[in-house]
C-alpha atoms as a PDB file:
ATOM      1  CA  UNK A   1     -12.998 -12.536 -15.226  1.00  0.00           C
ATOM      2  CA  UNK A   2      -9.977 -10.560 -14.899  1.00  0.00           C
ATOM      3  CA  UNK A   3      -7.781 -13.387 -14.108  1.00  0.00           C
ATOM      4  CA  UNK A   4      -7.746 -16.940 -15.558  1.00  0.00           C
ATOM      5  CA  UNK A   5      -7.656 -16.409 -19.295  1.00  0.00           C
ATOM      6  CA  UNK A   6      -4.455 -16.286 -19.866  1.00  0.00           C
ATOM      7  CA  UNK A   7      -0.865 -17.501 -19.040  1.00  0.00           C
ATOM      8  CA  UNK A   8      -0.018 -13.915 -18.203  1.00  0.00           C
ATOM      9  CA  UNK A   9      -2.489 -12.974 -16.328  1.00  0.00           C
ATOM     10  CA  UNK A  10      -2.638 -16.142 -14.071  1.00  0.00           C
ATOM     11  CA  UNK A  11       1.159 -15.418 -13.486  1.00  0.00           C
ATOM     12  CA  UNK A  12      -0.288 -11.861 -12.965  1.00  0.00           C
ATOM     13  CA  UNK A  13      -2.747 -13.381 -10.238  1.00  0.00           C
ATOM     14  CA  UNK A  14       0.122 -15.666  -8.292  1.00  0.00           C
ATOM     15  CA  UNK A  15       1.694 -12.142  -7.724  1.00  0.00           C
ATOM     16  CA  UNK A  16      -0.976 -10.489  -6.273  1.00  0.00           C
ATOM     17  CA  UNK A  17      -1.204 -13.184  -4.144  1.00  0.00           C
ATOM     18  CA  UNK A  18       1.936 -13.414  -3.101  1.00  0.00           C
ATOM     19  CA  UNK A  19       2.178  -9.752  -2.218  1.00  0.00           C
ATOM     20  CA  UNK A  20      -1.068  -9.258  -0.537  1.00  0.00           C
ATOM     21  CA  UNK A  21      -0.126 -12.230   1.769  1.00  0.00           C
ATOM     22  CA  UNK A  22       3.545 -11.364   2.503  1.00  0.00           C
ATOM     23  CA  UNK A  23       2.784  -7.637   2.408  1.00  0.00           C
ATOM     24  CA  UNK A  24       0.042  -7.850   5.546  1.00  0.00           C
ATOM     25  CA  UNK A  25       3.546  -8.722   7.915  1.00  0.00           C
ATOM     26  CA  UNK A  26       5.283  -5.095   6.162  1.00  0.00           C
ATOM     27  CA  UNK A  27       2.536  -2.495   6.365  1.00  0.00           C
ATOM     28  CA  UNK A  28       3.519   0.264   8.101  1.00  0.00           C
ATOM     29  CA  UNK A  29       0.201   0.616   9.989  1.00  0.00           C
ATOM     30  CA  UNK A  30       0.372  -2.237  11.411  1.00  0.00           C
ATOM     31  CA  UNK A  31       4.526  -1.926  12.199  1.00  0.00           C
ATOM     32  CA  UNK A  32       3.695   1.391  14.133  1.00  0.00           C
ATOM     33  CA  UNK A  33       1.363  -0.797  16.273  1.00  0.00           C
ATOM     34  CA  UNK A  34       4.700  -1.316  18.208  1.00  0.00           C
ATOM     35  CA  UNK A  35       5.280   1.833  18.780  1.00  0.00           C
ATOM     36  CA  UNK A  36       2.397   3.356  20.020  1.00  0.00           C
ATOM     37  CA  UNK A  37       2.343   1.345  23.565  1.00  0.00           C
ATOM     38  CA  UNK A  38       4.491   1.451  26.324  1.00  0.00           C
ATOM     39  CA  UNK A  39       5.033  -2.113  26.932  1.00  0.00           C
ATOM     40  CA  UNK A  40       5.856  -5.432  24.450  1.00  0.00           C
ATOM     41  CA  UNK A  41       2.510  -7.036  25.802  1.00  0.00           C
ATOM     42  CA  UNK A  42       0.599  -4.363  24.743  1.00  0.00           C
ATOM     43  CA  UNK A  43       2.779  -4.269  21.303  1.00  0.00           C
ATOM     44  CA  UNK A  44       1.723  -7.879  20.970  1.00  0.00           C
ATOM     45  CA  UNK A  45      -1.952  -7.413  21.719  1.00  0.00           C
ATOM     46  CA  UNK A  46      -2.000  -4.473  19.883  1.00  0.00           C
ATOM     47  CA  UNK A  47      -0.947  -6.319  16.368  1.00  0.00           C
ATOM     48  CA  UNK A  48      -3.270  -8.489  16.674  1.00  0.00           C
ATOM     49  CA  UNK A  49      -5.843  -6.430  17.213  1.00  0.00           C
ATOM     50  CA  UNK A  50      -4.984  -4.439  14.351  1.00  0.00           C
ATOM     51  CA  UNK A  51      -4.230  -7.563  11.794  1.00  0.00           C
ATOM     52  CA  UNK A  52      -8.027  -8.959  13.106  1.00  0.00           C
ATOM     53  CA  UNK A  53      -9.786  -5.951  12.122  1.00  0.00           C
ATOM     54  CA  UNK A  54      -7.855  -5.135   8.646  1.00  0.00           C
ATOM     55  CA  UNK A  55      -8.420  -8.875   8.170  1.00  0.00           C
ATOM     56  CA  UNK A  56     -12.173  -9.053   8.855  1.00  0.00           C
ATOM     57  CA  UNK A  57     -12.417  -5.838   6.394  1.00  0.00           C
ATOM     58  CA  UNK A  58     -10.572  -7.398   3.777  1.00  0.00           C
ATOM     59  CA  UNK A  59     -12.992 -10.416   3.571  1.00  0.00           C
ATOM     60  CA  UNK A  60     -16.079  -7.794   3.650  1.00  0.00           C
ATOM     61  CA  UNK A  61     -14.634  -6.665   0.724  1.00  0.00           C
ATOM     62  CA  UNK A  62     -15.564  -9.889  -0.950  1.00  0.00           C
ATOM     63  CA  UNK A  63     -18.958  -9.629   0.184  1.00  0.00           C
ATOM     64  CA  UNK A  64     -19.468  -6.392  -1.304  1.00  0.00           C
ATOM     65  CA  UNK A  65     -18.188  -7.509  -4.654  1.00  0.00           C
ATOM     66  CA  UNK A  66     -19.890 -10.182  -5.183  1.00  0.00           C
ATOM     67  CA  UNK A  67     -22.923  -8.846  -3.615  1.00  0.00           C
ATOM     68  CA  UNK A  68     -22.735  -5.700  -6.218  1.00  0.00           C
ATOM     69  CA  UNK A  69     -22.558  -8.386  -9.018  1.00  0.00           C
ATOM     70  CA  UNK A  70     -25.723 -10.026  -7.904  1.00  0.00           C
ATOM     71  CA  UNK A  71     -27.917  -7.482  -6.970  1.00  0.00           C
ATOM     72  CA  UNK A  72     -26.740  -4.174  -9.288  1.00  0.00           C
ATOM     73  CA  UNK A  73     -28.455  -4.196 -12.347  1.00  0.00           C
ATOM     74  CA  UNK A  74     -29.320  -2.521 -15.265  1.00  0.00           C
ATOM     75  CA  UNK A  75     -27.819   1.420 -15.753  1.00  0.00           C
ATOM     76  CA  UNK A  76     -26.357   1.283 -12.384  1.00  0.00           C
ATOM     77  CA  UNK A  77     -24.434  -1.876 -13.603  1.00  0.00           C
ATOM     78  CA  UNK A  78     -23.213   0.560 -16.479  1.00  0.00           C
ATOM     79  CA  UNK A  79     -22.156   3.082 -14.251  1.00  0.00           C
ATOM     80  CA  UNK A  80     -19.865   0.609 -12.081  1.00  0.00           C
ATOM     81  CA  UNK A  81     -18.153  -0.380 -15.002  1.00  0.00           C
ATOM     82  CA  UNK A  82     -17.479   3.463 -16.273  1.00  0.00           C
ATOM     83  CA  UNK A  83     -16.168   4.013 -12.919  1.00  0.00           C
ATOM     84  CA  UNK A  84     -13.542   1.128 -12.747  1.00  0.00           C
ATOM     85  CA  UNK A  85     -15.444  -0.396 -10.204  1.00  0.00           C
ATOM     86  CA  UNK A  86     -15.144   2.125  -7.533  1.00  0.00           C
ATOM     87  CA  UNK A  87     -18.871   2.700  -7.486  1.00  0.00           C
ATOM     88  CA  UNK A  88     -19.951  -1.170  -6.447  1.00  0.00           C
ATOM     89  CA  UNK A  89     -20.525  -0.295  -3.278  1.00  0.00           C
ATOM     90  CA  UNK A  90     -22.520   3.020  -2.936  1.00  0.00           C
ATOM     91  CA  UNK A  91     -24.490   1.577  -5.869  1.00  0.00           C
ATOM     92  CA  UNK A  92     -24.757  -2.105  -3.816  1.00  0.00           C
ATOM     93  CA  UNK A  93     -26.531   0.760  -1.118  1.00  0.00           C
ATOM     94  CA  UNK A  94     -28.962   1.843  -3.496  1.00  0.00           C
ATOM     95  CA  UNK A  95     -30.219  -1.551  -4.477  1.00  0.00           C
ATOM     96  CA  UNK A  96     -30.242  -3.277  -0.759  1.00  0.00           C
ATOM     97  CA  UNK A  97     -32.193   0.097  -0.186  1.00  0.00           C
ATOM     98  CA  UNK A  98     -35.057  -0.616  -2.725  1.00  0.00           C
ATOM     99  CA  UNK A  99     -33.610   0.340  -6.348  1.00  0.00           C
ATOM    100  CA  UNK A 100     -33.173   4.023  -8.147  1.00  0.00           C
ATOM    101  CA  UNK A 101     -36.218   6.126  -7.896  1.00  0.00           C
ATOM    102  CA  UNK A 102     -36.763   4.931  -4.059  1.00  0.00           C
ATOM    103  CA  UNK A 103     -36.900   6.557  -1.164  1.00  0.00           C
ATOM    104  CA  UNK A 104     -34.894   3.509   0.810  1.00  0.00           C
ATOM    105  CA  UNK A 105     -31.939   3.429  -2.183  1.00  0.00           C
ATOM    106  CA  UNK A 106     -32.109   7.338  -2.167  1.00  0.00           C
ATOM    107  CA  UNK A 107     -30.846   6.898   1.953  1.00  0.00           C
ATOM    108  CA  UNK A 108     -28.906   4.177   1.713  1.00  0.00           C
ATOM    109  CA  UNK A 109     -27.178   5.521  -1.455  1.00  0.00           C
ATOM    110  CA  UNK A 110     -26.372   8.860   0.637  1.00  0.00           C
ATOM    111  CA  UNK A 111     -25.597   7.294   3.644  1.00  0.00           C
ATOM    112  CA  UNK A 112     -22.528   5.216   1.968  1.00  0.00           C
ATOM    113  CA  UNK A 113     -21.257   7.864  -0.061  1.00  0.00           C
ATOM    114  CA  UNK A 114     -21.464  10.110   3.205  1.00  0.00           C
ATOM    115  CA  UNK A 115     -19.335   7.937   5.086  1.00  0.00           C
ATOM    116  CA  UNK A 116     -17.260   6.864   2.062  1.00  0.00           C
ATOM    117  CA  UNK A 117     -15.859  10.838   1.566  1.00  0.00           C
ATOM    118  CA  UNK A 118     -15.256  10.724   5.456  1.00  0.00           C
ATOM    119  CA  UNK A 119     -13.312   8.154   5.781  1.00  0.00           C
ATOM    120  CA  UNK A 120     -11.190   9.735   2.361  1.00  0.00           C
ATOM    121  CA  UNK A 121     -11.356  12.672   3.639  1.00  0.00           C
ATOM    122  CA  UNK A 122      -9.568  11.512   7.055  1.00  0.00           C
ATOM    123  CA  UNK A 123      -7.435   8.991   5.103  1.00  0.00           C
ATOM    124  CA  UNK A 124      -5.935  11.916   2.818  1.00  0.00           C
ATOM    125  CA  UNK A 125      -5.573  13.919   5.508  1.00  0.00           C
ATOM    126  CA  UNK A 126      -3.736  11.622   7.823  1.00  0.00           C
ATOM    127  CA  UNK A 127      -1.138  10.592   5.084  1.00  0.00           C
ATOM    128  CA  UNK A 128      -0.890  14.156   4.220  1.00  0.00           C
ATOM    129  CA  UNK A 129      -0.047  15.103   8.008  1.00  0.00           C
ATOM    130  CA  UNK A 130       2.017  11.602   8.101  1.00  0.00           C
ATOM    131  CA  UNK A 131       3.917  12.598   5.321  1.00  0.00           C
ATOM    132  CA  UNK A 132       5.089  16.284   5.674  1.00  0.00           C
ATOM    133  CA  UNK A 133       6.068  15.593   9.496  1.00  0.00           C
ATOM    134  CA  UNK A 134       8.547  12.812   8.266  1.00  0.00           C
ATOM    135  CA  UNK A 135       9.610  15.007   5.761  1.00  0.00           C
ATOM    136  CA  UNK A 136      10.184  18.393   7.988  1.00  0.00           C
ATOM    137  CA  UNK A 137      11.077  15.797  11.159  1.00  0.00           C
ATOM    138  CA  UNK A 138      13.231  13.149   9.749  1.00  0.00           C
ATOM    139  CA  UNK A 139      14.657  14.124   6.664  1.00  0.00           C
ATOM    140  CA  UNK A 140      15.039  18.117   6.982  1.00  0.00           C
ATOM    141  CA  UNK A 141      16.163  18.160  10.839  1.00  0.00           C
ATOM    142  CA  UNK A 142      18.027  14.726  10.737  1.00  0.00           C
ATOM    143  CA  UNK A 143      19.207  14.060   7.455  1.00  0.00           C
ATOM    144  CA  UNK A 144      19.833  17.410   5.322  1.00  0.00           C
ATOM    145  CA  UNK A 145      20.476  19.463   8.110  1.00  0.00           C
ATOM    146  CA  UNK A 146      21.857  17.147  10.915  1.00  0.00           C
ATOM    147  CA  UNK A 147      24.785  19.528  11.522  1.00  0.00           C
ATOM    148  CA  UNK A 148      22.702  22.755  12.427  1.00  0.00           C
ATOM    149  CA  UNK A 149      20.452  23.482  15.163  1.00  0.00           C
ATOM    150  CA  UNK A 150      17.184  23.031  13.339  1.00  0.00           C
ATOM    151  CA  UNK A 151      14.386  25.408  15.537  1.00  0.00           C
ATOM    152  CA  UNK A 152      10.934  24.002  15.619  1.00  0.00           C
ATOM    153  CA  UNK A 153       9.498  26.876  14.192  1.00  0.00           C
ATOM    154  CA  UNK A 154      11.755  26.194  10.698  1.00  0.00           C
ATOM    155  CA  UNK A 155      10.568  22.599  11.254  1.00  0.00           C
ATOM    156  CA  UNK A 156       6.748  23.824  11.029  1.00  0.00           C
ATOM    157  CA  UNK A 157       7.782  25.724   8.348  1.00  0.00           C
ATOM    158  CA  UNK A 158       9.146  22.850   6.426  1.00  0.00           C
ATOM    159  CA  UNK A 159       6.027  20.821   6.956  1.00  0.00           C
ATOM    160  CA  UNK A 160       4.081  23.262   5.706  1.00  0.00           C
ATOM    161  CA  UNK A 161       5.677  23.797   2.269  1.00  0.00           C
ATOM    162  CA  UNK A 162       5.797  19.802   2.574  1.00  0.00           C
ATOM    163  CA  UNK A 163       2.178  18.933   2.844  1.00  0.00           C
ATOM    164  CA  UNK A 164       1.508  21.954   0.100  1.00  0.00           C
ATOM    165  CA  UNK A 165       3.921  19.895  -2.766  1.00  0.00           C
ATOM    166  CA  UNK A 166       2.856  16.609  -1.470  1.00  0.00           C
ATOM    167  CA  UNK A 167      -1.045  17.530  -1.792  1.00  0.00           C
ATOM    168  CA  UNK A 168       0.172  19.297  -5.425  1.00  0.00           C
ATOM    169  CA  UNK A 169       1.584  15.650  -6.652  1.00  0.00           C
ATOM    170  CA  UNK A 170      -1.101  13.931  -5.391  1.00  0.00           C
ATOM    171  CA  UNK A 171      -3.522  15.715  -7.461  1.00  0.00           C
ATOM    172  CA  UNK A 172      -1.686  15.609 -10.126  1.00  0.00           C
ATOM    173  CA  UNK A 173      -1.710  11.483 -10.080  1.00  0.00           C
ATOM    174  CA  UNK A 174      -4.929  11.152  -9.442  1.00  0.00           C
ATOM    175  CA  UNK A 175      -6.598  13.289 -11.935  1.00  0.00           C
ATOM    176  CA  UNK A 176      -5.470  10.858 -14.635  1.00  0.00           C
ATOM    177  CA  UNK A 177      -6.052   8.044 -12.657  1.00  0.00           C
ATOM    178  CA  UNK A 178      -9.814   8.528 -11.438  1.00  0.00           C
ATOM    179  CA  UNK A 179     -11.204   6.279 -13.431  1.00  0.00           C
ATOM    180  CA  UNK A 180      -8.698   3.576 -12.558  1.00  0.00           C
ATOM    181  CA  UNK A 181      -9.768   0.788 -10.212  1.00  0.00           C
ATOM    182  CA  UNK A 182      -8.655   1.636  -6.313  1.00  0.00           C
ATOM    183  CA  UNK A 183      -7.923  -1.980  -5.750  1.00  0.00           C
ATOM    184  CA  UNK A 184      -4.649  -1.240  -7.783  1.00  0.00           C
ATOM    185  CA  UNK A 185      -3.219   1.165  -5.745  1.00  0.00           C
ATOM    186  CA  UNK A 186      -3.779  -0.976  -2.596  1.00  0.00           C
ATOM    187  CA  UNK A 187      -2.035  -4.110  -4.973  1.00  0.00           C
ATOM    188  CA  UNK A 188       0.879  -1.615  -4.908  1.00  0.00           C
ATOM    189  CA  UNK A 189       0.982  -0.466  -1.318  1.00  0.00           C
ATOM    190  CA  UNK A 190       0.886  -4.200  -0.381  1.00  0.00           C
ATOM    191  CA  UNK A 191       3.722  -4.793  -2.757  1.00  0.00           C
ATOM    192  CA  UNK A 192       5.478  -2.487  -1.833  1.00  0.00           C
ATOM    193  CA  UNK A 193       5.323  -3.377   1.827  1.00  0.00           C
ATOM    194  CA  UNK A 194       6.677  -6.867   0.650  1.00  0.00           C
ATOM    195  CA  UNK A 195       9.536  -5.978  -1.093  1.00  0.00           C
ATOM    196  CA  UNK A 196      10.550  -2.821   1.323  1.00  0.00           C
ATOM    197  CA  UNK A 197       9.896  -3.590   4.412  1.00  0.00           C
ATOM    198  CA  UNK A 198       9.317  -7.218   4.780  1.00  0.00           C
ATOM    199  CA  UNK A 199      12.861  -8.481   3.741  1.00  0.00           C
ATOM    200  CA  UNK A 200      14.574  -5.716   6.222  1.00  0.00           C
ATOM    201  CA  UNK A 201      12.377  -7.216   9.146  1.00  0.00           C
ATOM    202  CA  UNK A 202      12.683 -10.870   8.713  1.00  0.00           C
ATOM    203  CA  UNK A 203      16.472 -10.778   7.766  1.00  0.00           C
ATOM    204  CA  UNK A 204      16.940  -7.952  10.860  1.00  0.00           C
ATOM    205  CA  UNK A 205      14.868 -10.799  12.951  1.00  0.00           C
ATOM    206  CA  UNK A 206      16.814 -13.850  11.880  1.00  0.00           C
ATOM    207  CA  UNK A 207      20.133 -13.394  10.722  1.00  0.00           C
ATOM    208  CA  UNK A 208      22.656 -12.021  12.586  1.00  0.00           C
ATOM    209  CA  UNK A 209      24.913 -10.814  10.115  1.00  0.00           C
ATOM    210  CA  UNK A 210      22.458  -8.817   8.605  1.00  0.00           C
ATOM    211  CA  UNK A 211      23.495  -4.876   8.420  1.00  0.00           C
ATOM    212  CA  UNK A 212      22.839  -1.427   7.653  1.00  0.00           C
ATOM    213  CA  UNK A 213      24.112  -1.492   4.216  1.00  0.00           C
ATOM    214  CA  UNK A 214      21.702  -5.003   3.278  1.00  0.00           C
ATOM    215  CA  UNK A 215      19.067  -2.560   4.845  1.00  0.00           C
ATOM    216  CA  UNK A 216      19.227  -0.271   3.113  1.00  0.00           C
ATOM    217  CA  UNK A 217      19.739  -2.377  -0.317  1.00  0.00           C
ATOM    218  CA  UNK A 218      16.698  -4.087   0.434  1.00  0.00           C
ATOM    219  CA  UNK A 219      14.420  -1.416   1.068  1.00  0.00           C
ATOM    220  CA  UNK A 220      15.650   1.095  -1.368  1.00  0.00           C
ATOM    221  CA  UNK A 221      15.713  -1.884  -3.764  1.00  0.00           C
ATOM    222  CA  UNK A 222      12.418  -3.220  -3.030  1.00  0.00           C
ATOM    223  CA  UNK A 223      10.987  -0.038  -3.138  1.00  0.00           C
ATOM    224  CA  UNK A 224      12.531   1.368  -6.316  1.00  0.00           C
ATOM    225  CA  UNK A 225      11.744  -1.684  -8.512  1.00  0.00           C
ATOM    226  CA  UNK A 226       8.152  -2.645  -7.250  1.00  0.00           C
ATOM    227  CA  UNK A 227       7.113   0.759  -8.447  1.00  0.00           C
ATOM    228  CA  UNK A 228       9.370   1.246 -11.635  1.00  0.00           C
ATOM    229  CA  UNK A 229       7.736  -2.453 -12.269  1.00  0.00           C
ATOM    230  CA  UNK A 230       4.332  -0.558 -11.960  1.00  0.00           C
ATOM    231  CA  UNK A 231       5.490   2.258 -14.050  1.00  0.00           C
ATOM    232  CA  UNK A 232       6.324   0.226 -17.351  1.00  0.00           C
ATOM    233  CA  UNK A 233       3.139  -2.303 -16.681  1.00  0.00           C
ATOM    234  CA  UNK A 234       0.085  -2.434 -18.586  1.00  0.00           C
ATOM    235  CA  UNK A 235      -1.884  -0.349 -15.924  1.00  0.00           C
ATOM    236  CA  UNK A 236       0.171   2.441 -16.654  1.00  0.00           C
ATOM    237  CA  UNK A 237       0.206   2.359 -20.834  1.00  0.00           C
ATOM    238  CA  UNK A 238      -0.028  -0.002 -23.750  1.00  0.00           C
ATOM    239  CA  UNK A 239      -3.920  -1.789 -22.630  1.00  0.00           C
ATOM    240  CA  UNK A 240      -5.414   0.118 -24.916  1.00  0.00           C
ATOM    241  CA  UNK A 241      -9.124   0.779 -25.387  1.00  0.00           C
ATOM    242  CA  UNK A 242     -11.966  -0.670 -24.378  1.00  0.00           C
ATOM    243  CA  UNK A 243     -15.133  -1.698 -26.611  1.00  0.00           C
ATOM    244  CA  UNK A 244     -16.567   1.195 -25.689  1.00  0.00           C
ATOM    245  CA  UNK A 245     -13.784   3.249 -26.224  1.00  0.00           C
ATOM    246  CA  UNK A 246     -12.871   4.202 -22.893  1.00  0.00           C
ATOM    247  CA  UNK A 247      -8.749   4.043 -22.468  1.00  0.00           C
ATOM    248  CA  UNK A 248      -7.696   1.176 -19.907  1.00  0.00           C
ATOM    249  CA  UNK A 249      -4.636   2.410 -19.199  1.00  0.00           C
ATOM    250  CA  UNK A 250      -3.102   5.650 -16.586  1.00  0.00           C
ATOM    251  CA  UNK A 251      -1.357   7.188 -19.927  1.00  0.00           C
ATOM    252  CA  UNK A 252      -2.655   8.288 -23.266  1.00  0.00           C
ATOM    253  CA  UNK A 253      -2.927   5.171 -25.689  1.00  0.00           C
ATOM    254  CA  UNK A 254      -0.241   7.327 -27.726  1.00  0.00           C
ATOM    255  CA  UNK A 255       2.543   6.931 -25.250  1.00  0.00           C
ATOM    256  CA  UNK A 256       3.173   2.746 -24.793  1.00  0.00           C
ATOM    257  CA  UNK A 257       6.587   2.028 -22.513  1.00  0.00           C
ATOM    258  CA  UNK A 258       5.318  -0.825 -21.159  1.00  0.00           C
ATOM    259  CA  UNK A 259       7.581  -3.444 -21.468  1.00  0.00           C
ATOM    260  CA  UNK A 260       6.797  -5.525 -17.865  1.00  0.00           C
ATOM    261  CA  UNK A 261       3.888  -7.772 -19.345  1.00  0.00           C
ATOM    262  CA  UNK A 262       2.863  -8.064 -15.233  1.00  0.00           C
ATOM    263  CA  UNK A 263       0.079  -5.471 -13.666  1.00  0.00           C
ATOM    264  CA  UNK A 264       1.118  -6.658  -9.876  1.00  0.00           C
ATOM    265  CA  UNK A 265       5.396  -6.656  -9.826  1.00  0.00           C
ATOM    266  CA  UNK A 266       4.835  -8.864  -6.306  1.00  0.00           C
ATOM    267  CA  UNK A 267       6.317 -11.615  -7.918  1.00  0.00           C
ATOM    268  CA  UNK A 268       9.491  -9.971  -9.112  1.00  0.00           C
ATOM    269  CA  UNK A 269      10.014  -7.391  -6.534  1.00  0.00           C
ATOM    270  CA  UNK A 270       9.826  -9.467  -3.628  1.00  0.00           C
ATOM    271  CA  UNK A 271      12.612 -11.629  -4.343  1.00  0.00           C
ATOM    272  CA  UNK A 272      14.430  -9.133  -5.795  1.00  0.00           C
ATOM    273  CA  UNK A 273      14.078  -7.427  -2.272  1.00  0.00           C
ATOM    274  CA  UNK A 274      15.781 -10.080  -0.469  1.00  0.00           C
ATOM    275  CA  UNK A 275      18.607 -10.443  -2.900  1.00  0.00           C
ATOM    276  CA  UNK A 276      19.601  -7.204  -2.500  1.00  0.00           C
ATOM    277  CA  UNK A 277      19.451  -7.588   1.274  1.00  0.00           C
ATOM    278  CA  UNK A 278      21.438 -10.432   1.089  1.00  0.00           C
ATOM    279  CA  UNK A 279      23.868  -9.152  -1.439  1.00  0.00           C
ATOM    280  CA  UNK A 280      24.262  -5.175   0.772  1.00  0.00           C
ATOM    281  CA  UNK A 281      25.019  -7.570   3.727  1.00  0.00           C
ATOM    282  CA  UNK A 282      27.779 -10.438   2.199  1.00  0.00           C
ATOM    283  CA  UNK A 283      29.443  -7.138   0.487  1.00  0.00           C
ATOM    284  CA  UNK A 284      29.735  -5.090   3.978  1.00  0.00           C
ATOM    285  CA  UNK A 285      32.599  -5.467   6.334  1.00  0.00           C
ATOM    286  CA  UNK A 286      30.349  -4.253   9.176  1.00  0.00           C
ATOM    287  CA  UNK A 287      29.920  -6.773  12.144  1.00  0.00           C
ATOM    288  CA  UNK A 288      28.782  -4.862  15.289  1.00  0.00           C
ATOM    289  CA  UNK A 289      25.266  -6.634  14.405  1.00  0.00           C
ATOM    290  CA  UNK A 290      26.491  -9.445  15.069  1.00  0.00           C
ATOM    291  CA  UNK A 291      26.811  -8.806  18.826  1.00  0.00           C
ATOM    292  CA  UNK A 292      23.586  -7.763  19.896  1.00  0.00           C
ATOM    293  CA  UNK A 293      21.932 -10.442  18.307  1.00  0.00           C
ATOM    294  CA  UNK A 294      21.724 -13.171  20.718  1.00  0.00           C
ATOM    295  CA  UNK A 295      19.990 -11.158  22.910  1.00  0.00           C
ATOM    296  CA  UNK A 296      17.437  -9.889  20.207  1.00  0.00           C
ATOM    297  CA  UNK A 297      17.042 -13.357  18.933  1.00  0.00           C
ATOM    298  CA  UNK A 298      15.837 -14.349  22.122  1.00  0.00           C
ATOM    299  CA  UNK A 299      13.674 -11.553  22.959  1.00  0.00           C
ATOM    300  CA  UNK A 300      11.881 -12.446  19.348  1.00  0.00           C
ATOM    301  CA  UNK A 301      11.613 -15.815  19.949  1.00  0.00           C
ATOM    302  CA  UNK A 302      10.948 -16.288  23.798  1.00  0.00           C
ATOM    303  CA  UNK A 303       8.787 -12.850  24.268  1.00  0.00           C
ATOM    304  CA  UNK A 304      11.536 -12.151  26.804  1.00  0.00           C
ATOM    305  CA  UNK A 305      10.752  -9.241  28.991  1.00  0.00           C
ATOM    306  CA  UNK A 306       7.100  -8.920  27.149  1.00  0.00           C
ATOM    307  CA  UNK A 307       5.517  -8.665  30.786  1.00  0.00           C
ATOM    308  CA  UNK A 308       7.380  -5.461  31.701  1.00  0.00           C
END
């Protein structure tokens, strides 16, 4: 097993943990449930509609795995390894559906991968959007440009070139990374939700000195050292090689700048997250927070106004 041998890695474990259960509360998918409904009761029953299906999917995913490890053998057990893992499932298919060679596995095998390049497809495609809309929307009309009169044609524009680099860099991280197991990458996101997002909203929700400068400490900060933490970890350089010779890490085994013994940065970043909050917010002067947040406090805590 991945986890358990070692010191490090059960230290390595806790902080997975840790950030896939704080993380759930910062995900932006589930934040923008709040958004996208006229009224707080709806916000409310929207969340939790949201947080039951993710959750139910997230304990499939345990089915699957261990189902793959029980009922994949042979070659195709081979070829899950090879792949990092990513194959467990359209492989688990092909076995339910009678083995290689059969006409059931041959459908069922099909079927998954089918649906499995859909739902990438639509994933990709939504970030993609997501992405070059904030960047022509938010940061080109709001933020760079906040002075002119930015048309919505040079707003289209912007997208466009947007979603063209952000598609380019994309690429260019995955190619390296395909045979790297997803489940990192969605370690990360969850971090990174944890040590962004989650301090901001908890310290927005119960402090009431809390400001725009520990805001922005705390999400810059959580953000920037979760994934510089990933950067120097073992998943990026310095594993080495497998028995088989197959390289373990993102990087060439020439290049080793990991120095952060840690795969999942959870454990650091987190904290680290609401420190800086803290510290951006004790080093401000700014107090007009303070004022509005009786009546937010309330609101949070009572669901004040919910049935309007």
């Amino acid at each position: 097993l991945k986890y358990g041998a070692t010191t490090t890695s059960k230290i390595d474990f806790l902080s997975l943990g840790i950030a896939l259960v704080l993380g759930t509360a910062g995900l932006p998918h589930i934040l923008v449930r709040f958004y996208t409904v006229p009224t707080a009761r709806q916000a409310r029953q929207s969340v939790l509609w949201a947080i039951g299906i993710i959750g139910t999917f997230y304990l499939l995913t345990l089915v699957l795995g261990f189902g793959a490890a029980a009922l994949v053998k042979g070659d195709a057990k081979d070829r899950i390894v090879e792949s990092g893992g990513n194959l467990a499932s359209p492989l688990l298919a092909e076995a339910v559906g009678g083995g290689p060679g059969t006409t059931g596995g041959a459908i069922l095998l099909a079927l998954i991968s089918a649906v499995a390049f859909a739902t990438i497809l639509a994933v990709v495609a939504g970030l993609t959007l997501t992405s070059a809309s904030s960047v022509a929307h938010d940061l080109y009309a709001n933020v760079w440009n906040k002075q002119a009169d930015v048309t919505g044609a040079q707003e289209v524009k912007v997208a466009r070139i947007a979603a063209f680099v952000i598609g380019g860099v994309a690429i260019a991280l995955a190619i390296p990374g395909q045979s790297l197991n997803v489940a990192f990458l969605v370690a990360l996101a969850f971090a990174v939700a944890a040590s962004a997002n989650l301090p901001a909203l908890l310290y927005n929700l119960f402090w009431k000195r809390f400001n725009t400068r520990g805001a922005v400490w705390s999400i810059y900060g959580g953000l920037i050292s979760s994934v510089g933490l990933v950067i120097f970890s073992p998943i990026v350089s310095g594993k080495g090689l497998d028995p088989t010779g197959k390289n373990l890490s993102l990087l060439p085994t020439s290049i080793d700048i990991s120095w952060f013994p840690l795969e999942n940065p959870g454990i650091v970043s987190i904290p680290l997250g609401f420190f800086l909050g803290w510290l951006g917010t004790v080093t401000s002067k700014e107090r007009t927070s303070e004022e509005r947040f009786p009546e937010l406090e309330v609101r949070s805590l009572t669901g004040a106004g919910s049935e309007k």
